[in-house]
Protein backbone atom coordinates (compact mmCIF):
# COMPACT_ATOMS: atom_id res chain seq x y z
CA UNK A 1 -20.33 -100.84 -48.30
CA UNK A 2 -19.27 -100.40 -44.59
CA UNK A 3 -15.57 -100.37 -46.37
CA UNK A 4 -16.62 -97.87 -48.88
CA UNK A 5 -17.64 -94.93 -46.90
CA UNK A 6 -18.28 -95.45 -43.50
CA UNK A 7 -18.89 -91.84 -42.52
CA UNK A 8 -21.52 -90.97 -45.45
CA UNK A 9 -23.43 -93.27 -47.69
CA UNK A 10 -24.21 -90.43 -49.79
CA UNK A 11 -22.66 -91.18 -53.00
CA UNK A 12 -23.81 -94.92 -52.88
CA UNK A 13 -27.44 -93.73 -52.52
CA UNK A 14 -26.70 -91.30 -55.51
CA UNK A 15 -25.62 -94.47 -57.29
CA UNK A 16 -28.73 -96.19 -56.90
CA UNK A 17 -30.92 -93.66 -57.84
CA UNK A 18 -29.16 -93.66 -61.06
CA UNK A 19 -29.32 -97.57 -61.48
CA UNK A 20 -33.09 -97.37 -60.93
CA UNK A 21 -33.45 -94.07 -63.98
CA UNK A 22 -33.35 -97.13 -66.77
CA UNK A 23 -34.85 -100.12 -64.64
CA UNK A 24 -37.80 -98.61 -62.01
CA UNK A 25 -39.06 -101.66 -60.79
CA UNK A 26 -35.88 -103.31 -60.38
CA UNK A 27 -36.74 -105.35 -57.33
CA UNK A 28 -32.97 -106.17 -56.11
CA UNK A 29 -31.95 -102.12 -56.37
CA UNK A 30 -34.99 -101.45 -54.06
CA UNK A 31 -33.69 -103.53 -52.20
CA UNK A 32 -30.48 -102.62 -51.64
CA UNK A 33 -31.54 -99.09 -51.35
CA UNK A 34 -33.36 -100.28 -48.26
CA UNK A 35 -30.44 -101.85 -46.57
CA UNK A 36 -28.59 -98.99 -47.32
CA UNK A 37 -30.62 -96.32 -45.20
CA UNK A 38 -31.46 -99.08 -42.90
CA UNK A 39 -27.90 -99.85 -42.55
CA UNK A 40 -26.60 -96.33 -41.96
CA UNK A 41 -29.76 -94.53 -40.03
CA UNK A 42 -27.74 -93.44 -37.66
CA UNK A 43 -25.69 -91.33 -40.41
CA UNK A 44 -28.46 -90.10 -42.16
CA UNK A 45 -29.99 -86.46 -41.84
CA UNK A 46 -33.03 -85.42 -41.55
CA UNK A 47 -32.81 -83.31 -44.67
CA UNK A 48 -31.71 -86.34 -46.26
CA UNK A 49 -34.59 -88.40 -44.95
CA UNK A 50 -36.82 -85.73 -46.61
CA UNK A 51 -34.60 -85.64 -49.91
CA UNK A 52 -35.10 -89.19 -50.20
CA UNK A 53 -38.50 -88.47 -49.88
CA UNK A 54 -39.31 -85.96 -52.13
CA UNK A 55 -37.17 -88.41 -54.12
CA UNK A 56 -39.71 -91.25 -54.24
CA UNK A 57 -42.27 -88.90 -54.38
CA UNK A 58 -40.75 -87.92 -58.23
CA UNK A 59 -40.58 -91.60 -59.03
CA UNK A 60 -44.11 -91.97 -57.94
CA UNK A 61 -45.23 -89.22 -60.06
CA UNK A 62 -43.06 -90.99 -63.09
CA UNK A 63 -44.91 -93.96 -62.27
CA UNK A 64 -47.96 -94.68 -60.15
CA UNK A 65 -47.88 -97.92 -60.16
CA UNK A 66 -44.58 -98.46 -58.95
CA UNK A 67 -45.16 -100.89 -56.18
CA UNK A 68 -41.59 -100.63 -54.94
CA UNK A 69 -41.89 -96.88 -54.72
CA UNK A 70 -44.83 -97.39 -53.10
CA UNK A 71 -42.94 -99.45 -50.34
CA UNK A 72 -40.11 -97.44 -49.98
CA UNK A 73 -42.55 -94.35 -49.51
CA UNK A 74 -44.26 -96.46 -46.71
CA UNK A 75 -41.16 -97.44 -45.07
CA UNK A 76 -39.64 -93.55 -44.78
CA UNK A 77 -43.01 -92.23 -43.49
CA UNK A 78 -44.48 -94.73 -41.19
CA UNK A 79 -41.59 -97.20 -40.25
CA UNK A 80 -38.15 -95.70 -40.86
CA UNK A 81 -36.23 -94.91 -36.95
CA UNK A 82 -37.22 -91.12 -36.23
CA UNK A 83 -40.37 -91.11 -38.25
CA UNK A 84 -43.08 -89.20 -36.91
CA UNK A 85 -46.84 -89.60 -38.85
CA UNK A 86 -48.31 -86.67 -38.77
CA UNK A 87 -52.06 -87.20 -39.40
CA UNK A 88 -53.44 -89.13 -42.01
CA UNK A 89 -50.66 -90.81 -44.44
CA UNK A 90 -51.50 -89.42 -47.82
């Protein structure tokens, strides 16, 4: 990936949400999506961070019991670099 696009790991993000439309609970996408903005932190936006959010938010709704959503939702709230909890997590 650090071939790929150095500069902006938009479009691979865009390809993962994609992947997980057919297959939510695909463990090993999750996964990967984690790397990814783990990865690149340092080139992602805040508007992104809150796309990505409102993001898993959608999949949540989808899906409730989505435990992998429910991770990712933990990690970009609580312990992604830069986040900021603002009272009570929801």
């Amino acid at each position: 990936m650090t071939h790929i696009s150095p500069s902006d790991p938009r479009s691979e993000i865009d390809y993962i949400h994609d992947a997980l439309i057919p297959d939510p609970k695909n463990y090993h996408t999750w996964a990967y999506l984690h790397w990814l903005y783990s990865h690149f932190a340092d080139r992602i936006s805040e508007t992104q961070w809150h796309d990505e959010e409102a993001w898993c938010t959608e999949m949540l709704r989808v899906d409730g019991r989505n435990n992998s959503a429910w991770g990712w939702r933990w990690f970009l709230r609580v312990a992604r670099p830069g986040a900021q909890i603002d009272g009570e997590v929801e």
